[in-house]
C-alpha atoms as a PDB file:
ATOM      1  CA  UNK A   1      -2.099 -20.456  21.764  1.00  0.00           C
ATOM      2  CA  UNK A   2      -0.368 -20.275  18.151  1.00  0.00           C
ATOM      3  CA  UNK A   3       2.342 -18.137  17.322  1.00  0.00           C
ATOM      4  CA  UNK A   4       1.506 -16.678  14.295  1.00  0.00           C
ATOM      5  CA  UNK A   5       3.105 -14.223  11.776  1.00  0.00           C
ATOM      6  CA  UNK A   6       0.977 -12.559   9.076  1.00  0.00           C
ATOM      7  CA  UNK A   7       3.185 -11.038   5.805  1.00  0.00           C
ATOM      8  CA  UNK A   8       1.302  -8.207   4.596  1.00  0.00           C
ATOM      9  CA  UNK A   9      -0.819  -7.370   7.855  1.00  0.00           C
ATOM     10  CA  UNK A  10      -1.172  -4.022   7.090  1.00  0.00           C
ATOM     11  CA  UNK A  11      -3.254  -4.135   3.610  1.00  0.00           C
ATOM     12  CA  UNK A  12      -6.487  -4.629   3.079  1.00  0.00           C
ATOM     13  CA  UNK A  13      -7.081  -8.190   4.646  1.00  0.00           C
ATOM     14  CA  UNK A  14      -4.668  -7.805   6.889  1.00  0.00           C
ATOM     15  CA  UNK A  15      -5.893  -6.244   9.886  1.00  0.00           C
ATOM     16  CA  UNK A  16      -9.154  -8.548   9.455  1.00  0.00           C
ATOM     17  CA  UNK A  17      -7.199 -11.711   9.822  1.00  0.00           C
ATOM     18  CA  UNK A  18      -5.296 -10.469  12.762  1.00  0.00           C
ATOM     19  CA  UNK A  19      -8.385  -9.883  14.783  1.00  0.00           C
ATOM     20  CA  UNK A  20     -10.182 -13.060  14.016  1.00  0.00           C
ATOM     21  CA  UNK A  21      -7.281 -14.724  14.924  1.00  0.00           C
ATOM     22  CA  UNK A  22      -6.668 -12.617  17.927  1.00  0.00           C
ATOM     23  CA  UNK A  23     -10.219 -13.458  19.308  1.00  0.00           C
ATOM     24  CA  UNK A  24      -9.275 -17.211  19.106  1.00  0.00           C
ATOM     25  CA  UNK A  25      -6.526 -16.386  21.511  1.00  0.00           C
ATOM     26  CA  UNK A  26      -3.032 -16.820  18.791  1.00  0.00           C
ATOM     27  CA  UNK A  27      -0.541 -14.377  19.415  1.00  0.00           C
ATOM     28  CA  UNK A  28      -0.147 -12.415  16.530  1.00  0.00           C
ATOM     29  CA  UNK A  29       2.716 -10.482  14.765  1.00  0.00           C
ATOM     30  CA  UNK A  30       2.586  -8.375  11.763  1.00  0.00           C
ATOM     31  CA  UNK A  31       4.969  -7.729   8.950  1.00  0.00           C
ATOM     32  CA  UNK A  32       4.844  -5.310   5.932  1.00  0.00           C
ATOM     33  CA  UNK A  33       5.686  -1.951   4.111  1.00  0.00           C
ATOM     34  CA  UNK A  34       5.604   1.102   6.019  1.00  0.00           C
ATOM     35  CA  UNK A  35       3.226   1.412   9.431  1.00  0.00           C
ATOM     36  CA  UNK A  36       1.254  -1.256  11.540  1.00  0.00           C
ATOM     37  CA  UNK A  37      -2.229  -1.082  10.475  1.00  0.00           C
ATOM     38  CA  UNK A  38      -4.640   1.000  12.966  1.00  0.00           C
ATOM     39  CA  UNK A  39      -7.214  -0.482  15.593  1.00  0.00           C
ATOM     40  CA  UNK A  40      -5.715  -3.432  15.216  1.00  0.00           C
ATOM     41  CA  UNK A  41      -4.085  -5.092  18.457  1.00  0.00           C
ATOM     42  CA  UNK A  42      -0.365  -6.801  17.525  1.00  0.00           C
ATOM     43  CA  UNK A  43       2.336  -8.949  19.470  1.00  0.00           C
ATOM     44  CA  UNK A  44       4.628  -7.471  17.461  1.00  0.00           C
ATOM     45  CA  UNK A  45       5.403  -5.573  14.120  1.00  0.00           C
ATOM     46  CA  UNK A  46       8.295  -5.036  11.742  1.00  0.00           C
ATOM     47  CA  UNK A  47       8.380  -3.028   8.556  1.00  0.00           C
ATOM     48  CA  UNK A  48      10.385  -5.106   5.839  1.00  0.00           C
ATOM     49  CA  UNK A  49      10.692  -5.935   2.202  1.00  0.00           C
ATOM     50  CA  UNK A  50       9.453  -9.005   1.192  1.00  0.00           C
ATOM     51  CA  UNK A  51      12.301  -9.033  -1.848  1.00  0.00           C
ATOM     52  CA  UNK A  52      15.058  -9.040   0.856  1.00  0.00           C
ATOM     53  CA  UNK A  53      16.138 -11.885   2.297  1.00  0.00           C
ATOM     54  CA  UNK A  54      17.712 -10.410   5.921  1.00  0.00           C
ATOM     55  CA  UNK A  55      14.764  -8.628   6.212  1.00  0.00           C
ATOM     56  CA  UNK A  56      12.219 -11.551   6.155  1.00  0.00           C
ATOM     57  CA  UNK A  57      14.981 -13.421   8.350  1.00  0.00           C
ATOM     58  CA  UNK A  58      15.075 -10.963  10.722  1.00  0.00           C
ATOM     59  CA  UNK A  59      10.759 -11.376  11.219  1.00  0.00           C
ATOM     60  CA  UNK A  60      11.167 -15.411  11.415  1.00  0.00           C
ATOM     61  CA  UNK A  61      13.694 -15.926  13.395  1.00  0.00           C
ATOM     62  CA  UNK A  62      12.359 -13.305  16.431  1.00  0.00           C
ATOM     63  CA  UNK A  63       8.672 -14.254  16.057  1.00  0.00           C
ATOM     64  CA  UNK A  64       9.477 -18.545  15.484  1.00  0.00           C
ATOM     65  CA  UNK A  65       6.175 -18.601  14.128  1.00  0.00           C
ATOM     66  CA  UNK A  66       3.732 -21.776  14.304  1.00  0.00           C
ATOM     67  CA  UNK A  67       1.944 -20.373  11.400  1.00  0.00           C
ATOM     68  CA  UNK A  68       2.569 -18.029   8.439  1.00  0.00           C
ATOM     69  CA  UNK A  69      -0.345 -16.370   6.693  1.00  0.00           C
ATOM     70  CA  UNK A  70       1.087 -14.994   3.786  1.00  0.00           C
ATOM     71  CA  UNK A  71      -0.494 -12.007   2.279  1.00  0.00           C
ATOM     72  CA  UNK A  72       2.208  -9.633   1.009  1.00  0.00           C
ATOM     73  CA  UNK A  73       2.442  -9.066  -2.981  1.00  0.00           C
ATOM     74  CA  UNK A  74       0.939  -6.964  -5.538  1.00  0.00           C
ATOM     75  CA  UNK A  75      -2.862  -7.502  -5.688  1.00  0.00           C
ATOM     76  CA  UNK A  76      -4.243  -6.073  -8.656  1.00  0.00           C
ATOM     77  CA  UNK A  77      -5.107  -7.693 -11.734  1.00  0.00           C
ATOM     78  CA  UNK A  78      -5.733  -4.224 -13.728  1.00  0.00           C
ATOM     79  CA  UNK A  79      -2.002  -3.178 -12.017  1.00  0.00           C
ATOM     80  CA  UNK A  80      -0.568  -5.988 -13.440  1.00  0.00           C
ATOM     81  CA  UNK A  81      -0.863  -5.004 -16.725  1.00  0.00           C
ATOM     82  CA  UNK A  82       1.136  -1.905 -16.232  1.00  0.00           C
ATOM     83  CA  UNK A  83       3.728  -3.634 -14.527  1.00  0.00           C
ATOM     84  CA  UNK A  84       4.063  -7.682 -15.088  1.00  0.00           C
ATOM     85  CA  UNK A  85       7.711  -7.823 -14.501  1.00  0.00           C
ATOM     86  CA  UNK A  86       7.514  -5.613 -10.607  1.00  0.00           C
ATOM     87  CA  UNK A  87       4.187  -8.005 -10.517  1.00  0.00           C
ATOM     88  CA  UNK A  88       6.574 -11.271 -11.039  1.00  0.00           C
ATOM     89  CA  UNK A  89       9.108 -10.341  -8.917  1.00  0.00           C
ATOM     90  CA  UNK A  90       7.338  -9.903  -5.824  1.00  0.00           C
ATOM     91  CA  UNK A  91       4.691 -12.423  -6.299  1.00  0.00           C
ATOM     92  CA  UNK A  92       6.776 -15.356  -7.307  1.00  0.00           C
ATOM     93  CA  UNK A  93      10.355 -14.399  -5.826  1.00  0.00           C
ATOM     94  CA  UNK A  94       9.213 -12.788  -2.920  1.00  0.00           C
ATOM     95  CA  UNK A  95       7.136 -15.925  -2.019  1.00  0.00           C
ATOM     96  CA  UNK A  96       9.995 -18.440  -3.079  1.00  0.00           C
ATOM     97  CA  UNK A  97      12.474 -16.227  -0.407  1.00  0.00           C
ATOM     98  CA  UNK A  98       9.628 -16.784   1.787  1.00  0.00           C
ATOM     99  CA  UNK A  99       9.675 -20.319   1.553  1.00  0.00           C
ATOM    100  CA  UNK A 100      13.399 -20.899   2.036  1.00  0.00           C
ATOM    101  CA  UNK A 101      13.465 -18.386   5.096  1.00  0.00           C
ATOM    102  CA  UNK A 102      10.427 -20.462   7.069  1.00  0.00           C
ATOM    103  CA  UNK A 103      11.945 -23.695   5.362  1.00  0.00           C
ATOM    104  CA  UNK A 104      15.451 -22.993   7.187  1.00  0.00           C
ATOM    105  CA  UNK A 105      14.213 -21.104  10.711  1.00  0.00           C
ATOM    106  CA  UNK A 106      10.652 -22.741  11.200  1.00  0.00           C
ATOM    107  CA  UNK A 107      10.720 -25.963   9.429  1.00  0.00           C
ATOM    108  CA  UNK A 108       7.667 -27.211  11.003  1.00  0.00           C
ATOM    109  CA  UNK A 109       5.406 -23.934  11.292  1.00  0.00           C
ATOM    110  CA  UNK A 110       2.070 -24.016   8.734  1.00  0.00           C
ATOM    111  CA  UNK A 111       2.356 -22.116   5.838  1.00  0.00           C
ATOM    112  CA  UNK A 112      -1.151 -20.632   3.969  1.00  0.00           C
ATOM    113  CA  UNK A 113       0.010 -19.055   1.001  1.00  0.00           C
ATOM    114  CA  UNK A 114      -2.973 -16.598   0.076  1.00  0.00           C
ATOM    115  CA  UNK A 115      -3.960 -17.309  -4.159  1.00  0.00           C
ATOM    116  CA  UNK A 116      -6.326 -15.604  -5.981  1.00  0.00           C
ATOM    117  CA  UNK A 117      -9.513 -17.307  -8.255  1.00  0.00           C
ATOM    118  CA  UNK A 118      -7.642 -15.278 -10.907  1.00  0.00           C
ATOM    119  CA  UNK A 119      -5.637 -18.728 -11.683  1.00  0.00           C
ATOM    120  CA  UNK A 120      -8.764 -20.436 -13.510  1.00  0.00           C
ATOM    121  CA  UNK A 121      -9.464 -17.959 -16.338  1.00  0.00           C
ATOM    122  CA  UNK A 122     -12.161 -17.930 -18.032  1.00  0.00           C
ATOM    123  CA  UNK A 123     -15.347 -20.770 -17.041  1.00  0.00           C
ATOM    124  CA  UNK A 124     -18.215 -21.682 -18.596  1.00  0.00           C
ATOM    125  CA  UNK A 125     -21.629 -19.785 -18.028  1.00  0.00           C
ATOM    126  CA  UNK A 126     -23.488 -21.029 -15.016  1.00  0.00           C
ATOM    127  CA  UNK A 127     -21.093 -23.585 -13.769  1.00  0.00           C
ATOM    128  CA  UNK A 128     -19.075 -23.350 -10.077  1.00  0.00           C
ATOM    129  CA  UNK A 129     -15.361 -23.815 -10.844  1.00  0.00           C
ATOM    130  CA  UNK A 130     -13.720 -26.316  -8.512  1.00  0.00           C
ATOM    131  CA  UNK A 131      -9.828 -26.602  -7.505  1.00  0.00           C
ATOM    132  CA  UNK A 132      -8.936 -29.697  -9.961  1.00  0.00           C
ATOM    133  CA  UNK A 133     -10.030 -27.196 -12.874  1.00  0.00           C
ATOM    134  CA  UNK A 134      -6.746 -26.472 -14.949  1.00  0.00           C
ATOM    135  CA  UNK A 135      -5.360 -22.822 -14.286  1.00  0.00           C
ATOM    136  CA  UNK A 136      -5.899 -20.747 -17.273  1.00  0.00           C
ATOM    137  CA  UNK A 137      -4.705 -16.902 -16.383  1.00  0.00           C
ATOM    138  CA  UNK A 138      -5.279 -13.956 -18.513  1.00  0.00           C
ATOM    139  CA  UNK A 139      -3.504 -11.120 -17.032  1.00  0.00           C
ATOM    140  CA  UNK A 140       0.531 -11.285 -15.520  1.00  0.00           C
ATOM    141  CA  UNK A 141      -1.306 -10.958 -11.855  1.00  0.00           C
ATOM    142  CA  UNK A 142      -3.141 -14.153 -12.488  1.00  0.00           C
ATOM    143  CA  UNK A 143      -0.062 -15.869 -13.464  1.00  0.00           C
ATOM    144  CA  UNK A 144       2.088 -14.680 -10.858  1.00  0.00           C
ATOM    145  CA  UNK A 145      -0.330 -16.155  -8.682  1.00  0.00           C
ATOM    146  CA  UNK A 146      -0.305 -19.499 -10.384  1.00  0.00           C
ATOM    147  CA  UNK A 147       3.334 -19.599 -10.705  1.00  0.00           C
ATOM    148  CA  UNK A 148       3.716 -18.894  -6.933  1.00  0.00           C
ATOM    149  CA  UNK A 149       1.071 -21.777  -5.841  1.00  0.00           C
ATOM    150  CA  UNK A 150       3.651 -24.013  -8.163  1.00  0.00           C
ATOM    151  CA  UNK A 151       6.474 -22.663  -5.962  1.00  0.00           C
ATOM    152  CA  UNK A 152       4.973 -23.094  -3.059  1.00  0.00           C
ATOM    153  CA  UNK A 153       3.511 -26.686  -3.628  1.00  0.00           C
ATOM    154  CA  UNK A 154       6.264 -28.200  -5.465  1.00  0.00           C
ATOM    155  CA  UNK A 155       8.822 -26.676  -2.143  1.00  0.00           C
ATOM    156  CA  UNK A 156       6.087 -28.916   0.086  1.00  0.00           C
ATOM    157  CA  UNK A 157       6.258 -31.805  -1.846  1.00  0.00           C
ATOM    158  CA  UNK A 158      10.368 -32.005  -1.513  1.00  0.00           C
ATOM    159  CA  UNK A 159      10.902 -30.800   1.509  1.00  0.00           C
ATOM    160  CA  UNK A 160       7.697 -31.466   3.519  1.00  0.00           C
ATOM    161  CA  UNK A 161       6.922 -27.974   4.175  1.00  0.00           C
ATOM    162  CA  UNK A 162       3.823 -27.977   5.607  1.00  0.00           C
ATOM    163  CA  UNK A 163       1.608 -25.656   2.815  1.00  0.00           C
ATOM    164  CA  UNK A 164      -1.662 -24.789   2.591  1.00  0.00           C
ATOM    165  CA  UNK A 165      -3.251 -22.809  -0.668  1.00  0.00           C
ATOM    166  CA  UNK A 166      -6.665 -20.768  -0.180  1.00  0.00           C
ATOM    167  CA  UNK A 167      -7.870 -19.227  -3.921  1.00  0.00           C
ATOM    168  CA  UNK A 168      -9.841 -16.555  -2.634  1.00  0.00           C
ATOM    169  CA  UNK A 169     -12.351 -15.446  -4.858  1.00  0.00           C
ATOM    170  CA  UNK A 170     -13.650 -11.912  -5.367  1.00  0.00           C
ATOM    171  CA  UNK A 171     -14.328  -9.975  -1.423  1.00  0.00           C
ATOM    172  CA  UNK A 172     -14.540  -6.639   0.037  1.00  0.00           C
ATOM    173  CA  UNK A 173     -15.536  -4.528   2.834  1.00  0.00           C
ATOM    174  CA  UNK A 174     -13.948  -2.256   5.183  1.00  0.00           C
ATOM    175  CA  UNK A 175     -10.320  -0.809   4.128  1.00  0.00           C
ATOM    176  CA  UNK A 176     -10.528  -1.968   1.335  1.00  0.00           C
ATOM    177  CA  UNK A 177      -8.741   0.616  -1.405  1.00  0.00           C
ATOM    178  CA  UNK A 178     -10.663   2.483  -3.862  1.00  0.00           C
ATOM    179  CA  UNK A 179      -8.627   0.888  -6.988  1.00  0.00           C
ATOM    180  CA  UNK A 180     -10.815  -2.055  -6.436  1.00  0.00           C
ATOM    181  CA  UNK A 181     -13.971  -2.358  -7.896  1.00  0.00           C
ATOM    182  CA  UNK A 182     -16.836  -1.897  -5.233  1.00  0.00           C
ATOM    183  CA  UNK A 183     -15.034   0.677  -2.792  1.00  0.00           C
ATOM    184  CA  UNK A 184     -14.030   2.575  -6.292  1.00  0.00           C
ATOM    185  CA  UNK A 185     -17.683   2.679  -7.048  1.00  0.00           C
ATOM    186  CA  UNK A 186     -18.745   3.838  -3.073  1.00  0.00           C
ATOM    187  CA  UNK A 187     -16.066   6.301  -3.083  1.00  0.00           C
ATOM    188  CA  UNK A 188     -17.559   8.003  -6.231  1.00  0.00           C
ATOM    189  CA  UNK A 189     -21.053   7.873  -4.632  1.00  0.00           C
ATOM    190  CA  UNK A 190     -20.059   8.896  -1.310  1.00  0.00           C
ATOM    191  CA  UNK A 191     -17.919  11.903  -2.950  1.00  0.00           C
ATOM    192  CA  UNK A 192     -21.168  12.843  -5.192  1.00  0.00           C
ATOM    193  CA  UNK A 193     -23.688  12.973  -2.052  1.00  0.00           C
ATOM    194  CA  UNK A 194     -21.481  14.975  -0.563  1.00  0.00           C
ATOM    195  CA  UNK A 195     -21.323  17.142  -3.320  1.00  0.00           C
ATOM    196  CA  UNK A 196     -17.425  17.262  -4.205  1.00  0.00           C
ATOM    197  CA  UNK A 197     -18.079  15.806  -7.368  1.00  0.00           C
ATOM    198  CA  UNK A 198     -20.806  15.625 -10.578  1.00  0.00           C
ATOM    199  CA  UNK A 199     -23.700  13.080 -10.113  1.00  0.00           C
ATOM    200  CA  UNK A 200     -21.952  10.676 -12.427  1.00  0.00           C
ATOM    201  CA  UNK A 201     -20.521   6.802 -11.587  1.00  0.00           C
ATOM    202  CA  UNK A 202     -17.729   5.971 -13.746  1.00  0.00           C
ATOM    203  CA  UNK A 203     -17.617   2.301 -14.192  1.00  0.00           C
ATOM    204  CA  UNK A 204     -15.782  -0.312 -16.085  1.00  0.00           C
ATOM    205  CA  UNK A 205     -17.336  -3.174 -17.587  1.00  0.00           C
ATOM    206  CA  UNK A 206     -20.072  -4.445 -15.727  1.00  0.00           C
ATOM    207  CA  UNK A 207     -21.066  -7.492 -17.511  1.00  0.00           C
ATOM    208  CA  UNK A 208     -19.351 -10.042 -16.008  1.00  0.00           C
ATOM    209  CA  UNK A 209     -20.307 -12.232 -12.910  1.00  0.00           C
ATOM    210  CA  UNK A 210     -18.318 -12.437  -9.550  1.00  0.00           C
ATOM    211  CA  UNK A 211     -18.862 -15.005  -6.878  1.00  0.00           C
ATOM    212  CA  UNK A 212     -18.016 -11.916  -3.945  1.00  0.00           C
ATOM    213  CA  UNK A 213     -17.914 -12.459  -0.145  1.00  0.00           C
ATOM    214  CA  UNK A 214     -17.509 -10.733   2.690  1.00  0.00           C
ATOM    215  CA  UNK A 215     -13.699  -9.814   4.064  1.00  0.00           C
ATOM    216  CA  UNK A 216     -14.610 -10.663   7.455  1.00  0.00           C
ATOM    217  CA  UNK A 217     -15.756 -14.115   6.372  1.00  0.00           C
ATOM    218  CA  UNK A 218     -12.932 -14.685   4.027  1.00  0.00           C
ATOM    219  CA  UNK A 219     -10.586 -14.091   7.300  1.00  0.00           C
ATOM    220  CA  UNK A 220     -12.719 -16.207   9.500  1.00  0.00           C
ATOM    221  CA  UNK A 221     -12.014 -19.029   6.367  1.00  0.00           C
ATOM    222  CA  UNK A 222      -8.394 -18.352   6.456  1.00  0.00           C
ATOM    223  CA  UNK A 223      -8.133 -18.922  10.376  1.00  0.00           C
ATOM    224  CA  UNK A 224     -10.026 -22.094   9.461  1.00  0.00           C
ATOM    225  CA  UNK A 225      -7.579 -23.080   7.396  1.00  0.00           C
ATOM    226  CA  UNK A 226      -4.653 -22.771   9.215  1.00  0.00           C
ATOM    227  CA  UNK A 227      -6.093 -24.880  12.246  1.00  0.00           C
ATOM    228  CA  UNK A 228      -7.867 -27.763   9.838  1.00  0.00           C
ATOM    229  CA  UNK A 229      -6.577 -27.711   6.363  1.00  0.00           C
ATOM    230  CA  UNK A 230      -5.175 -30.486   4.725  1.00  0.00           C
ATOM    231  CA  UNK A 231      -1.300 -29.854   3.972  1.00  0.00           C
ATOM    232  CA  UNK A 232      -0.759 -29.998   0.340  1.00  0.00           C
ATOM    233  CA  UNK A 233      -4.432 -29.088  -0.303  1.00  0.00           C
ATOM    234  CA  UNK A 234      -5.745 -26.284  -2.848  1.00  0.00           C
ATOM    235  CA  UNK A 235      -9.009 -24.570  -0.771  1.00  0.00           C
ATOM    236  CA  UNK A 236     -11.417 -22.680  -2.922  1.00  0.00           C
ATOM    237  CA  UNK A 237     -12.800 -19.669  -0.587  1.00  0.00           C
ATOM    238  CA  UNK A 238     -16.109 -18.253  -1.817  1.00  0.00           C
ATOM    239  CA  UNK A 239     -19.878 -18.038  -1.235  1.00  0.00           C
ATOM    240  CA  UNK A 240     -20.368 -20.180  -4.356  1.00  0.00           C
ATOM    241  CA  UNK A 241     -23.015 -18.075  -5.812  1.00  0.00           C
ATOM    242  CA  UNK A 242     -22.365 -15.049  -8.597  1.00  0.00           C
ATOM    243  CA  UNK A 243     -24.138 -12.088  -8.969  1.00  0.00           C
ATOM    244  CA  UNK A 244     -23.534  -9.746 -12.119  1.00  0.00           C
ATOM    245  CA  UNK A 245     -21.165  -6.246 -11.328  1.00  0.00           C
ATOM    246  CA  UNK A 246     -24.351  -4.354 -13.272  1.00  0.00           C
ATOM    247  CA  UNK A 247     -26.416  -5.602 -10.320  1.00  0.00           C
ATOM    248  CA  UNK A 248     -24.132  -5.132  -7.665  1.00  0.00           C
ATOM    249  CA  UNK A 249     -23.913  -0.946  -9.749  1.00  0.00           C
ATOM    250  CA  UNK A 250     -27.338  -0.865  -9.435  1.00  0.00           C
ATOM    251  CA  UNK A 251     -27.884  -1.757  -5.508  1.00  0.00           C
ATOM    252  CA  UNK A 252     -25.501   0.652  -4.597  1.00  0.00           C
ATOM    253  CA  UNK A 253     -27.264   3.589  -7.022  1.00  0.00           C
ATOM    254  CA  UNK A 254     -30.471   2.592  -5.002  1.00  0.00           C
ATOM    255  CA  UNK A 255     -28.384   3.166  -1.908  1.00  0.00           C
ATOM    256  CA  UNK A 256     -27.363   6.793  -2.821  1.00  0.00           C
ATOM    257  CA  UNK A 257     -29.277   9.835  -1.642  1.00  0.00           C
ATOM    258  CA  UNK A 258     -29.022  11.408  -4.669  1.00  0.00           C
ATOM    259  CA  UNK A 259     -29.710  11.157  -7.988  1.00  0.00           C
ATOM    260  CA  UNK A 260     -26.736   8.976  -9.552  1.00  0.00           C
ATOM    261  CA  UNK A 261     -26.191   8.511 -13.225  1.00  0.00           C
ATOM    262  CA  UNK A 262     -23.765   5.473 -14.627  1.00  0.00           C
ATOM    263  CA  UNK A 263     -21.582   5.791 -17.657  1.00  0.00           C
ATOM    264  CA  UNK A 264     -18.944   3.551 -18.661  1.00  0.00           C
ATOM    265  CA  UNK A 265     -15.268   4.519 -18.753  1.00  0.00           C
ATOM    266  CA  UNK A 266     -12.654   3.422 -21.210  1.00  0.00           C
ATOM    267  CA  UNK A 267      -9.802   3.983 -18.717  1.00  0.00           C
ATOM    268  CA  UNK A 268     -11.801   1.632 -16.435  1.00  0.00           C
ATOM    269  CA  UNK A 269     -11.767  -1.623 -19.209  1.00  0.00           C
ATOM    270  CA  UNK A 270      -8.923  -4.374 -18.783  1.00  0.00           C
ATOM    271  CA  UNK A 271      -7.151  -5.271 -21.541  1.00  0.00           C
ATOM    272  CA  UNK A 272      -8.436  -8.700 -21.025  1.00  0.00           C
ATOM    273  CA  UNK A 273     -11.254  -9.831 -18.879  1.00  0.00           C
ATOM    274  CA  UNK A 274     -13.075 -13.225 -17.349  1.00  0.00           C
ATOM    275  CA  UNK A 275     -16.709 -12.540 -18.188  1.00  0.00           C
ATOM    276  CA  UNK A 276     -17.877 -15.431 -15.204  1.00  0.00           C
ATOM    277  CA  UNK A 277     -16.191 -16.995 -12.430  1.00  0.00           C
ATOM    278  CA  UNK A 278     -17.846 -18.372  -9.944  1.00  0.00           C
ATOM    279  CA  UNK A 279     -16.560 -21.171  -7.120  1.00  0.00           C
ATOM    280  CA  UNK A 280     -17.574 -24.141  -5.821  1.00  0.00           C
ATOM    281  CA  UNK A 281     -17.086 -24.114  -1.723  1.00  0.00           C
ATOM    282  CA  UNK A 282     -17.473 -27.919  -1.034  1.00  0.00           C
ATOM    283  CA  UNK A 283     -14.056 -28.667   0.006  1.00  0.00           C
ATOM    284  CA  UNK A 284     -13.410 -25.902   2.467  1.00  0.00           C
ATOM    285  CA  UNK A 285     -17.065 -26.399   4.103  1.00  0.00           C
ATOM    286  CA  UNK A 286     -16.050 -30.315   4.108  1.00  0.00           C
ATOM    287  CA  UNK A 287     -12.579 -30.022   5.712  1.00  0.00           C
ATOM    288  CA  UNK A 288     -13.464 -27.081   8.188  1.00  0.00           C
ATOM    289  CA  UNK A 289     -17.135 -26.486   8.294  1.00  0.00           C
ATOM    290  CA  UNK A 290     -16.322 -22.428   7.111  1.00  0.00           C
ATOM    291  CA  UNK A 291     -19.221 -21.010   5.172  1.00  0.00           C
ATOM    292  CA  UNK A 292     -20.221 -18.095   3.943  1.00  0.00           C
ATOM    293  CA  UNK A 293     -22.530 -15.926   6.567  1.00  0.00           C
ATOM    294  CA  UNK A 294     -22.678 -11.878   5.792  1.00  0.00           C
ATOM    295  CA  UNK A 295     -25.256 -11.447   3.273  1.00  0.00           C
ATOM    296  CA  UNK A 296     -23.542  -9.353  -0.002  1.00  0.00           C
ATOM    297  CA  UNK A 297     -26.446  -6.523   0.381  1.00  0.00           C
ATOM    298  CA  UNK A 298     -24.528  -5.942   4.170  1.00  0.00           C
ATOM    299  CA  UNK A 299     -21.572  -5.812   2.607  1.00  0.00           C
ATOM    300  CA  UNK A 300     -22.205  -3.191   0.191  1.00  0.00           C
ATOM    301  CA  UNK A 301     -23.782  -1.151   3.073  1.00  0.00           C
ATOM    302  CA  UNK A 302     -20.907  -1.229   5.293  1.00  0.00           C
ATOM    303  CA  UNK A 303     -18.491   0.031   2.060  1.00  0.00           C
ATOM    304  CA  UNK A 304     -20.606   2.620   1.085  1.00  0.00           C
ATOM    305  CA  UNK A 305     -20.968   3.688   4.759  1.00  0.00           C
ATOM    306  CA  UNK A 306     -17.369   3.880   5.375  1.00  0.00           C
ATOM    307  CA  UNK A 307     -17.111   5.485   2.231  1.00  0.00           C
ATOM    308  CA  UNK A 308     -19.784   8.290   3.230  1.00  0.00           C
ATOM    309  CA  UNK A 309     -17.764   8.880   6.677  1.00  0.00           C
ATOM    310  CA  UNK A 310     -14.758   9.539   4.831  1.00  0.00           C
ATOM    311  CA  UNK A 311     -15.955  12.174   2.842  1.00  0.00           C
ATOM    312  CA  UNK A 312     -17.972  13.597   6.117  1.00  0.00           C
ATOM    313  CA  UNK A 313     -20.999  12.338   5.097  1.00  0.00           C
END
């Protein structure tokens, strides 16, 4: 049994990590802003502030963890652009204060510092990016996340922290907030069936190309990677396959039980956008065997379900 201490555990992949890791038999402790997440069976939790140093030394030094998943920060591209400089600050900083808190009170604990695919930019059409691609960001949260896999590899390298980096690509399912993209379009379904509002999806642009997965496979991949990662390595975590956001509109539209028109809103467009970006899994599925295994159609079930019992559907 690991001890192992998850920043963050109550957002959206939060709760998911803590049960897969729970099954495998770690004991598990939770830290974040506000509550403990719900359903979700924890050794121990402690609100704190990820910008405040005696509050992240208070978490280490009672848990001792053997492991650090860490998952706190702001995690939206689109709310990045309204606020790069609160973006920076807890992105970069708060993982830097991270690293010299586990650095001084659990020198030898595993740390997987949670990126985002956001780092590459724009790719070409039809090709699967892999980790030695160069990191080209085009929004403040994409290079907040770049900056803070610098941090946190650079600290490795001179003080032997033991780091691990997983760039998750696009993924969703259950709890997931409706300011993302696919529980933002179920919610406006869901809300429509029921009635509550007019039979119209409001949609950004859909003419770009995701590689999306599954939340509960993207935690099973992070609990892969804390038991058989390489230290120092970058880990790409995605199905490796992309699929278009008009099709993934147009699947859930077939899923409604009512009619369901689709209009595009301006409010809804990013000031700047990566048309396709799609990952290449080899080197996770070589180092731990994790693959991809809930089909995207299940997925998109399961959100618009959740979705439907929320608004008593």
């Amino acid at each position: 049994m690991s001890r192992i201490l998850i920043t963050g555990a109550n957002g959206f992949v939060g709760p998911h990590i803590a049960r897969a890791l729970d099954v495998a038999g770690d004991e598990v402790h939770g830290i974040g802003l506000g509550a403990p997440p719900a359903g979700v069976e924890l050794a121990g939790w402690q609100g704190f502030d990820l910008l405040e140093v005696a509050s992240l030394e208070d978490a280490v030094s009672q848990v001792r963890p053997d492991a650090v998943v860490h998952l706190a920060g702001q995690s939206s591209a689109a709310a990045s652009f309204a606020d790069p400089g609160g973006t920076f600050r807890v992105n970069v900083e708060g993982t830097r204060l991270l690293l010299d808190v586990v650095g001084r009170l659990a020198p030898r604990a595993r740390i997987l510092m949670v990126s985002s695919s956001e780092v590459y930019g724009p790719q070409p059409e039809n090709t699967r990016v892999r980790e030695e691609a160069p990191c080209r960001p085009v929004s403040p949260y994409a290079s907040s996340k770049a900056e803070a896999e610098r941090v946190s590899l650079d600290r490795a390298r001179e003080t032997g922290l033991d780091v691990v980096v997983a760039r998750a690509f696009g993924h969703a399912g259950p709890g997931q907030a409706p300011r993302f993209v696919l529980p933002s379009f179920a919610q406006q379904i869901a809300a429509i069936e029921s009635g509550s509002a007019e039979p119209c999806l409001r949609v950004g642009n859909l003419e770009v190309t995701r590689d999306l997965s599954d939340v509960r496979d993207v935690a099973r991949a992070y609990a892969a990677l804390l038991r058989r990662g390489r230290s120092g390595a970058v880990y790409n975590v995605c199905r490796g396959a992309g699929v278009r956001l008009a099709e993934v509109v147009a699947s859930l539209v077939a899923q409604a039980r009512v009619p369901v028109r689709v209009e595009t809103d301006p409010a809804r467009l990013r000031p700047a956008d990566v048309p396709w970006l799609v990952g290449d899994p080899a080197l996770i599925a070589r180092d731990t065997g994790w693959s991809v295994e809930i089909p995207l159609e299940a997925t998109l079930r399961d959100v618009l379900e959740e979705w439907r019992a929320r608004a008593g559907g």
